[in-house]
PDB file of N, CA and C in Angstrom:
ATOM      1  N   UNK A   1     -27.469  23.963 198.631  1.00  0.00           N
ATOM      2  CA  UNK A   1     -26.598  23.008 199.244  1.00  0.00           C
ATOM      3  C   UNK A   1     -25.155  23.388 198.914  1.00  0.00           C
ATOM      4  N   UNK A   2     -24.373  23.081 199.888  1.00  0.00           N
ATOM      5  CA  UNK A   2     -22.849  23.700 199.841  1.00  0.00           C
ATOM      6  C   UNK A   2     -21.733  22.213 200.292  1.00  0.00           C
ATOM      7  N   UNK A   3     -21.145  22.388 199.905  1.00  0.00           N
ATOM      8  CA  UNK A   3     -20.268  21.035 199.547  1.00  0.00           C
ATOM      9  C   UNK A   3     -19.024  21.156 200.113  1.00  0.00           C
ATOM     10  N   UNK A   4     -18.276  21.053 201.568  1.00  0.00           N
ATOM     11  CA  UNK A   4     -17.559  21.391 202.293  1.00  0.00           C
ATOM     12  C   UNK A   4     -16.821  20.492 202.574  1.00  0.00           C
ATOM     13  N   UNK A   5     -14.861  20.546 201.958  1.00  0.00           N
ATOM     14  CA  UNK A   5     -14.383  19.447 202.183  1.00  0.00           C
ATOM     15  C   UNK A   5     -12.939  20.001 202.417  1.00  0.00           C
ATOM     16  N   UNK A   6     -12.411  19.328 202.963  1.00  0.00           N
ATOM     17  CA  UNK A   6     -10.961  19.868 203.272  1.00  0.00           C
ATOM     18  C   UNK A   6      -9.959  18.781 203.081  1.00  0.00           C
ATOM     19  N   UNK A   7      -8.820  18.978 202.694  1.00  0.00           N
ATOM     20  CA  UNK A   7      -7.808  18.054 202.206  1.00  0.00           C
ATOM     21  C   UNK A   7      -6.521  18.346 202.668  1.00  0.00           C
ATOM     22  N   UNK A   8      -5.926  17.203 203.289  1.00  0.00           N
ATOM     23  CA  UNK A   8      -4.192  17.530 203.233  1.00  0.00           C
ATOM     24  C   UNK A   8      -4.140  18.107 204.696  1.00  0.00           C
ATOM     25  N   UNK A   9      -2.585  18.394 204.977  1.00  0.00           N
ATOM     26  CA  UNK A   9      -2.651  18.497 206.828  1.00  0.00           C
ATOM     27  C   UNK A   9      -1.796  19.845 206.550  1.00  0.00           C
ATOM     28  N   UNK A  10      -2.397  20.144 207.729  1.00  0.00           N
ATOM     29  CA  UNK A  10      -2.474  21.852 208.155  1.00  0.00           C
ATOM     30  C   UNK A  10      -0.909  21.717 208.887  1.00  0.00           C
ATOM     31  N   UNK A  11      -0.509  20.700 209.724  1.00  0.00           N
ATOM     32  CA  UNK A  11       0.846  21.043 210.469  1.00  0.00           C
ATOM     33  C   UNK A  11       1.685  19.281 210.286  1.00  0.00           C
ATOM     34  N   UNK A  12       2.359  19.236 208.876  1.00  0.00           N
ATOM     35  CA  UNK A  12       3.005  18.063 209.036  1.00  0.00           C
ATOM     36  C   UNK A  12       3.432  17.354 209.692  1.00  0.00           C
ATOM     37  N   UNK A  13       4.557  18.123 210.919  1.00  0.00           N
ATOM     38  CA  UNK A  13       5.218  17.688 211.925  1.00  0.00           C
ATOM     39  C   UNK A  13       4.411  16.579 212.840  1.00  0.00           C
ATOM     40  N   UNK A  14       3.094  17.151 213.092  1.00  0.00           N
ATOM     41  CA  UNK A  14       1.984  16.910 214.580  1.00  0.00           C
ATOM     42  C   UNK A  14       0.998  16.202 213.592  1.00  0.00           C
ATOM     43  N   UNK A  15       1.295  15.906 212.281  1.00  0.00           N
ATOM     44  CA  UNK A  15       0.312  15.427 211.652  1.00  0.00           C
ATOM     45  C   UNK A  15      -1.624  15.473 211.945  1.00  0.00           C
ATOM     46  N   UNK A  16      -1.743  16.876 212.047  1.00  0.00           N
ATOM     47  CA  UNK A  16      -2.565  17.941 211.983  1.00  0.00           C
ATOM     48  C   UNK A  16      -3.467  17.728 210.617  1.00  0.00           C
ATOM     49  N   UNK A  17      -4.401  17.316 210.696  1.00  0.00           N
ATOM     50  CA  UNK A  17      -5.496  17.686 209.472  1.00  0.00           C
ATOM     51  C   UNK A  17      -5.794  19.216 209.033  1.00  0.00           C
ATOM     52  N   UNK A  18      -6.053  19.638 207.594  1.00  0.00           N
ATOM     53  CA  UNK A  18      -6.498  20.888 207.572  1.00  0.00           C
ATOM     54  C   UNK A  18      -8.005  20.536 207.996  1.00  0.00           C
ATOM     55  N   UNK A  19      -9.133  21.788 208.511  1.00  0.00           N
ATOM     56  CA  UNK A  19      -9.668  21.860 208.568  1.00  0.00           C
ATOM     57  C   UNK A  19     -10.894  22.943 208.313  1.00  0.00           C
ATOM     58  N   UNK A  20     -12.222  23.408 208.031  1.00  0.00           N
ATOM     59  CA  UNK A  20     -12.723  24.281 207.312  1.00  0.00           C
ATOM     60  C   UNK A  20     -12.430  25.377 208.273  1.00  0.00           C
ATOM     61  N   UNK A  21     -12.052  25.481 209.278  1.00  0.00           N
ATOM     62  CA  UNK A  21     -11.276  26.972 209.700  1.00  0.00           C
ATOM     63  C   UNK A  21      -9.687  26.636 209.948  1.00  0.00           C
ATOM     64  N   UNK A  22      -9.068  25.946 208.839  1.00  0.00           N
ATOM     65  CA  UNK A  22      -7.516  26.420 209.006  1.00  0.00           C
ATOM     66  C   UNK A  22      -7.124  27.786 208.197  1.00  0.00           C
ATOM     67  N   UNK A  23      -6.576  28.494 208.765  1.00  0.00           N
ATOM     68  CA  UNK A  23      -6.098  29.783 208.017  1.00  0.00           C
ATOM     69  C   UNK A  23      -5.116  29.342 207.005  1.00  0.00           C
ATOM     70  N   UNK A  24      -5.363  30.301 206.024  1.00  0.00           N
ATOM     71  CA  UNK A  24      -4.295  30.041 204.692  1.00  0.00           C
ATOM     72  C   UNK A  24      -4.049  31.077 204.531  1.00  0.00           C
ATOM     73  N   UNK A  25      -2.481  31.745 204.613  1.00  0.00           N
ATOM     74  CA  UNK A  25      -2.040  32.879 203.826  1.00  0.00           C
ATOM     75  C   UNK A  25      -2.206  32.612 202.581  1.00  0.00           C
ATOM     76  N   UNK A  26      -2.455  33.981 202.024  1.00  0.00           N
ATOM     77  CA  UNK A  26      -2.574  33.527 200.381  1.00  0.00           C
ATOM     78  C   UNK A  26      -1.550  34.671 199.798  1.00  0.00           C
ATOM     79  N   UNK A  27      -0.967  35.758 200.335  1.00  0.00           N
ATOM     80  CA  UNK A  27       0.422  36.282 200.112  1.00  0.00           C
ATOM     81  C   UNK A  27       0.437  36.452 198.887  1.00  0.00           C
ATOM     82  N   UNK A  28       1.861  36.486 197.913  1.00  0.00           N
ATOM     83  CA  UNK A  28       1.604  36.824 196.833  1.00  0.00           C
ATOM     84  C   UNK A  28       1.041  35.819 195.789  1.00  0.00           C
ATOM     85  N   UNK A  29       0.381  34.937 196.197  1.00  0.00           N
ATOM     86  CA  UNK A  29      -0.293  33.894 195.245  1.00  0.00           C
ATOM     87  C   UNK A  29      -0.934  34.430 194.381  1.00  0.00           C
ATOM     88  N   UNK A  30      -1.989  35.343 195.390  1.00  0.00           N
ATOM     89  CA  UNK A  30      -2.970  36.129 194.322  1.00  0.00           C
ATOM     90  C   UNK A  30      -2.665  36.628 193.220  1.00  0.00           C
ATOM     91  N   UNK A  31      -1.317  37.459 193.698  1.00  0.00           N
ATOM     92  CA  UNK A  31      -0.941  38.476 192.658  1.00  0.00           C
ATOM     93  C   UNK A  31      -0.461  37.866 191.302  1.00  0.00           C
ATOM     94  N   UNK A  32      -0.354  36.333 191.100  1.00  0.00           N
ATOM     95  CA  UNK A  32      -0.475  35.655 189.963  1.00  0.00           C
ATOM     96  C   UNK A  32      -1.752  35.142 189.360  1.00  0.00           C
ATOM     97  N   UNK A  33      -2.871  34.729 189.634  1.00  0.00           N
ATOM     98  CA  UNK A  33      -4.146  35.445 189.289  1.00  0.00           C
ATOM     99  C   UNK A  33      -4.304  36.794 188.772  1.00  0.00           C
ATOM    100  N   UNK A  34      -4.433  37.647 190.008  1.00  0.00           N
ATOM    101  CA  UNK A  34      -4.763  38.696 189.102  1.00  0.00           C
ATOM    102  C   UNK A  34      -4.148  39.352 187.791  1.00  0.00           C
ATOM    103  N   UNK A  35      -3.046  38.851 187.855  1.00  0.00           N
ATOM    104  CA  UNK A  35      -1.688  39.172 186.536  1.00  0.00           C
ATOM    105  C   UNK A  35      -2.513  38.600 185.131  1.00  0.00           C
ATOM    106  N   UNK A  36      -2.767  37.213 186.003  1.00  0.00           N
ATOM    107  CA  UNK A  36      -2.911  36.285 184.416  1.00  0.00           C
ATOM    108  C   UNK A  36      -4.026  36.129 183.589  1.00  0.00           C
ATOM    109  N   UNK A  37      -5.019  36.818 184.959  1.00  0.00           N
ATOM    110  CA  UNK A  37      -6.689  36.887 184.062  1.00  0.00           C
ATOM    111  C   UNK A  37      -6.267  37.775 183.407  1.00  0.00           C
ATOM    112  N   UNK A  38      -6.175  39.245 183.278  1.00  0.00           N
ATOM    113  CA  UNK A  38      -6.257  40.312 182.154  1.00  0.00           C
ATOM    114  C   UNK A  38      -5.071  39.686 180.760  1.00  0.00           C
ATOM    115  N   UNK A  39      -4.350  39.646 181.027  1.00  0.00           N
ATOM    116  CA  UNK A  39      -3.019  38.809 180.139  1.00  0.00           C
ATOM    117  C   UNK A  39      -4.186  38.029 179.028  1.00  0.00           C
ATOM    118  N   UNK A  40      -4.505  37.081 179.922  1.00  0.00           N
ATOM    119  CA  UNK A  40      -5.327  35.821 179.020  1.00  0.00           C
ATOM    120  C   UNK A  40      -6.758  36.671 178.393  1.00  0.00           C
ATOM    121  N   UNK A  41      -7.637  37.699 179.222  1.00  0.00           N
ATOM    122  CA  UNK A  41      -8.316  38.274 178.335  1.00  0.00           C
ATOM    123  C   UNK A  41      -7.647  38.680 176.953  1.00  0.00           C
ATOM    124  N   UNK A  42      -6.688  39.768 177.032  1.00  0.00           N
ATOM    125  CA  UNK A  42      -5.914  40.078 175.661  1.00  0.00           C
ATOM    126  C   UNK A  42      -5.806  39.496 174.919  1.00  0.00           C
ATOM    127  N   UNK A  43      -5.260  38.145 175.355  1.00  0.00           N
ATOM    128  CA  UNK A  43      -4.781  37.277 174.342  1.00  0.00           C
ATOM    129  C   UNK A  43      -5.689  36.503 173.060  1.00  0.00           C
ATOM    130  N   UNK A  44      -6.807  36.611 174.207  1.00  0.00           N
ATOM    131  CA  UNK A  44      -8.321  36.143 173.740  1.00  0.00           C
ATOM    132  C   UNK A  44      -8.835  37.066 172.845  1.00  0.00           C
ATOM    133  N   UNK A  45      -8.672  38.778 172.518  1.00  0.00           N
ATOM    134  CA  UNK A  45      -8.678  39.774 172.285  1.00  0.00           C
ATOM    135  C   UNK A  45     -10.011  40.201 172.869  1.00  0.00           C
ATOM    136  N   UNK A  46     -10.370  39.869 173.966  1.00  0.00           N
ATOM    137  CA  UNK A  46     -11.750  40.080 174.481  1.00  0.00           C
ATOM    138  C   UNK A  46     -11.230  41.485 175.092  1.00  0.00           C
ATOM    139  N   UNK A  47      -9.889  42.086 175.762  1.00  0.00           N
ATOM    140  CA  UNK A  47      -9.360  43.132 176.564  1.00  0.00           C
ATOM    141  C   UNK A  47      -8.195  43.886 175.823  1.00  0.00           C
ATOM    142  N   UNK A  48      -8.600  45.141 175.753  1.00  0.00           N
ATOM    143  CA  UNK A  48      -7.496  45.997 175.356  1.00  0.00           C
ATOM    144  C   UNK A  48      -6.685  46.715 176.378  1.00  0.00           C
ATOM    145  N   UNK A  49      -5.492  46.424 176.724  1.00  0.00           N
ATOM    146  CA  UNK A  49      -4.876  47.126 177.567  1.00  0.00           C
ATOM    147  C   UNK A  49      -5.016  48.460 177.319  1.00  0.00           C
ATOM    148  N   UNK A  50      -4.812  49.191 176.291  1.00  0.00           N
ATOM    149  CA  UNK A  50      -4.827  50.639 176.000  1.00  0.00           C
ATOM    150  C   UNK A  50      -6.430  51.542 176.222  1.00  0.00           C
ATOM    151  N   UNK A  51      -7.095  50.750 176.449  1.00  0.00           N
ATOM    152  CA  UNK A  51      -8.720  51.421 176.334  1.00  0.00           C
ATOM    153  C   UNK A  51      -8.774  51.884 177.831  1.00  0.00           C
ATOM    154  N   UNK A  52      -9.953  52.889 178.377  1.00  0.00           N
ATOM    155  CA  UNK A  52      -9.701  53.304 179.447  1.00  0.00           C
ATOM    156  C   UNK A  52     -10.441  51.958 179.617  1.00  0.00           C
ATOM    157  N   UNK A  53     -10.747  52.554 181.451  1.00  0.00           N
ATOM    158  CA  UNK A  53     -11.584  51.398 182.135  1.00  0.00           C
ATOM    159  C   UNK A  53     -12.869  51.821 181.963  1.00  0.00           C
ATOM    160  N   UNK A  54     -12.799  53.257 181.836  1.00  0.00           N
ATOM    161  CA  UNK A  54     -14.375  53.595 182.225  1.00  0.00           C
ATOM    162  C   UNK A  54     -15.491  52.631 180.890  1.00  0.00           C
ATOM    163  N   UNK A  55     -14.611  52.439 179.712  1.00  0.00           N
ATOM    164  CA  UNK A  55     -15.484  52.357 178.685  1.00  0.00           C
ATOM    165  C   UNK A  55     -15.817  50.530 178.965  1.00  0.00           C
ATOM    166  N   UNK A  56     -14.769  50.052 179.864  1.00  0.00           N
ATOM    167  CA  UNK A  56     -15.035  48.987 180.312  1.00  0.00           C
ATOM    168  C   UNK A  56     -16.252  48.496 181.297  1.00  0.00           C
ATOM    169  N   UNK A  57     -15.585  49.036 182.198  1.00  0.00           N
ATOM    170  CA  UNK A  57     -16.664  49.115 183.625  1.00  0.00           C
ATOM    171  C   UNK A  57     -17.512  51.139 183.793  1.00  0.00           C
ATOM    172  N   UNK A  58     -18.764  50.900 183.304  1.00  0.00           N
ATOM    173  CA  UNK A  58     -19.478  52.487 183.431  1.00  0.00           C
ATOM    174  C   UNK A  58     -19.441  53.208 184.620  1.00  0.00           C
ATOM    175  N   UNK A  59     -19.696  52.209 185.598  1.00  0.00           N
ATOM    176  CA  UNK A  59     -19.393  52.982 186.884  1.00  0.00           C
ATOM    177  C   UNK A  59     -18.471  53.448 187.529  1.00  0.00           C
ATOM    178  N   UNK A  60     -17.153  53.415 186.759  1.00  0.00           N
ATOM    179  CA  UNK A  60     -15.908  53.798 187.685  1.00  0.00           C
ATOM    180  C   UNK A  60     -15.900  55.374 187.097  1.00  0.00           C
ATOM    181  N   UNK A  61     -15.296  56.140 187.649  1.00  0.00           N
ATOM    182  CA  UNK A  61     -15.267  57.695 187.962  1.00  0.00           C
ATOM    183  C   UNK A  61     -14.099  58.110 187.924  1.00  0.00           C
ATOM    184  N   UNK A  62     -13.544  58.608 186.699  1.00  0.00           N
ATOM    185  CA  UNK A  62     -12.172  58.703 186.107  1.00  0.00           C
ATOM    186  C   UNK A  62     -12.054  60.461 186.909  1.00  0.00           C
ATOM    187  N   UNK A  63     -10.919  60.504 187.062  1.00  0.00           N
ATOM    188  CA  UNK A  63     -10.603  61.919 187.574  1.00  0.00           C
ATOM    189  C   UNK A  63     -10.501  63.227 186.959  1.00  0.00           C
TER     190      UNK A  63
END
């Protein structure tokens, strides 16, 4: 079971509901995620910035 809900309006002006196919740029949003998970691993000391990846993830294929 999947739990499908949408909130808040897609076009203020026309007072427009969002809806489960309104498009959302997500632009550089992401790129604060992806910044802050590894950051917060470190901090946690679960991640060493200095270690390769391979010893991280086995399957990646260092050059």
């Amino acid at each position: 079971m999947v739990l499908s809900k949408t909130y808040g309006t897609a076009n203020l002006g026309y007072n427009i509901p969002n809806t489960n196919g309104t498009p959302f740029q997500f632009a550089s949003d992401t790129k604060l995620i992806a910044a802050t998970a590894p950051i917060t691993l470190v901090q946690e000391g679960k991640l060493d910035l200095q270690q390769k990846v391979r010893k991280v993830r086995a399957s990646v294929i260092e050059p």
